[in-house]
Protein backbone atom coordinates (compact mmCIF):
# COMPACT_ATOMS: atom_id res chain seq x y z
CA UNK A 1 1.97 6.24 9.11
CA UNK A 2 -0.23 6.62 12.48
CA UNK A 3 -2.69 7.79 11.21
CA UNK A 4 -3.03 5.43 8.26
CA UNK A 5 -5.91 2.56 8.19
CA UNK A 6 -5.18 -0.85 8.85
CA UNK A 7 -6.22 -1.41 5.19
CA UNK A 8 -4.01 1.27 3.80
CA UNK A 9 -0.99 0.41 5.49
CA UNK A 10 -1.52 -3.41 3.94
CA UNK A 11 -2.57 -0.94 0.65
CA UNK A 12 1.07 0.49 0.97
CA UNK A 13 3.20 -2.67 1.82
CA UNK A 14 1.82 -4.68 -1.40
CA UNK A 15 2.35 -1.56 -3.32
CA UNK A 16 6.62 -1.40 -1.98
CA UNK A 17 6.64 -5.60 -2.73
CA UNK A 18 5.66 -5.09 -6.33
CA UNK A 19 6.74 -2.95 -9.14
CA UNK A 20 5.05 -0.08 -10.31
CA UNK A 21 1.53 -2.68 -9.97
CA UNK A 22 -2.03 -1.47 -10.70
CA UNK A 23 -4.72 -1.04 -9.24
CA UNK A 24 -6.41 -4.52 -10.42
CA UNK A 25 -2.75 -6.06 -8.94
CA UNK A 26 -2.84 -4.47 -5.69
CA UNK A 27 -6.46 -5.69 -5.60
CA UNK A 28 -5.38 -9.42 -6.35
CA UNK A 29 -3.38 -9.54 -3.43
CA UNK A 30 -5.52 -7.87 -0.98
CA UNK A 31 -8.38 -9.95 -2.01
CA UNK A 32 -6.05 -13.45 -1.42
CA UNK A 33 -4.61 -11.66 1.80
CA UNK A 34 -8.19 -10.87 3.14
CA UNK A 35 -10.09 -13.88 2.11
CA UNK A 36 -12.50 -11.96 0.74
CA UNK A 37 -12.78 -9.51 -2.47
CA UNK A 38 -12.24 -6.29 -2.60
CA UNK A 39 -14.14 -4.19 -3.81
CA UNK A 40 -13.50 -0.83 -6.06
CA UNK A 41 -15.05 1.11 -3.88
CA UNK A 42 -12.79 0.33 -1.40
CA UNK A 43 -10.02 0.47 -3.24
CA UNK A 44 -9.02 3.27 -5.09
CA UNK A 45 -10.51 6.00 -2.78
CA UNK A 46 -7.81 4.29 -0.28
CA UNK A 47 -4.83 4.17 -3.51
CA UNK A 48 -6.08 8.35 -3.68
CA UNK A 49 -5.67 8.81 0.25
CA UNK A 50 -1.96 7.43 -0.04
CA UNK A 51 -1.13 9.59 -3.50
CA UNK A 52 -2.45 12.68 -1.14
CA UNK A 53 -0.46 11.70 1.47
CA UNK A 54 2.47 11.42 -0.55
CA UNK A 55 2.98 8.31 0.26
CA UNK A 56 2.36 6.49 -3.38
CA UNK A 57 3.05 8.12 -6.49
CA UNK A 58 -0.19 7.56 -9.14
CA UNK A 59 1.17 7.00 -13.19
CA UNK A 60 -0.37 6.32 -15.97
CA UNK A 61 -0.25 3.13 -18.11
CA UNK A 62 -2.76 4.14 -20.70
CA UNK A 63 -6.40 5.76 -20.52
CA UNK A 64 -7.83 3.34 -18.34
CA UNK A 65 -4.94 2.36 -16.34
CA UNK A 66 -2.98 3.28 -13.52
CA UNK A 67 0.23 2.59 -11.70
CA UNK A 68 1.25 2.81 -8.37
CA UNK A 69 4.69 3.40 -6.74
CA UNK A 70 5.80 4.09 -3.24
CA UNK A 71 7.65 7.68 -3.10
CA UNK A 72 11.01 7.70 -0.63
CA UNK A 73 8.72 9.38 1.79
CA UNK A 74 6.57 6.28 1.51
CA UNK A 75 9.70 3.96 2.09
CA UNK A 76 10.72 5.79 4.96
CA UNK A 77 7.60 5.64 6.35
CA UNK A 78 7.55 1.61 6.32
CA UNK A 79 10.95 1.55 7.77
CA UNK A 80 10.23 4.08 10.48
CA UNK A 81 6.91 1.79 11.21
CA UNK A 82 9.10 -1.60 11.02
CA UNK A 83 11.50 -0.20 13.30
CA UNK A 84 8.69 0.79 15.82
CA UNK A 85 6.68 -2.72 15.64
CA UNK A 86 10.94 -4.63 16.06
CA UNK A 87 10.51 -2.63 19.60
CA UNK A 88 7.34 -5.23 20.52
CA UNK A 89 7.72 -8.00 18.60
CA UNK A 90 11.35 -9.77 18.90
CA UNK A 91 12.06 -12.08 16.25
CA UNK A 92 12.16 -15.55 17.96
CA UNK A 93 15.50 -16.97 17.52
């Protein structure tokens, strides 16, 4: 995951909080999240990145739509990164 963007990192943790979303879905929240819209461009070269990474796993809904889901490498990934960021930032009690 170190060598993931800032952007595709966010990319992958609203892909894991949703089921099997699209890319208009995943674009939704990121737009909300950043204040700001998204645009395509942006978008689904970063959704290829993660499918090439192995990290998301690209289906098909019909001809002009796709769905996302985060693989069990991807999932392991997140945990390994949540367990490095609980060494820095304690949860205040």
């Amino acid at each position: 995951m170190y060598d993931l963007t800032g952007f595709q990192r966010d990319l992958l943790y609203v892909a894991a909080g949703k089921d099997e979303p699209h890319g208009l879905a995943l674009k939704s929240e990121l737009d909300q999240y950043y204040e700001g819209e998204i645009h395509h461009g942006r978008l689904y070269p970063n959704l290829d990145t993660l499918v090439d990474k192995g990290l998301l796993e690209k289906g098909q809904i019909d001809k002009r739509t796709n769905y996302y889901q985060v693989t069990q490498r991807g999932r392991r990934e997140i945990e390994a990164r949540r367990e490095w960021e609980d060494q820095y930032v304690a949860a205040e009690a």
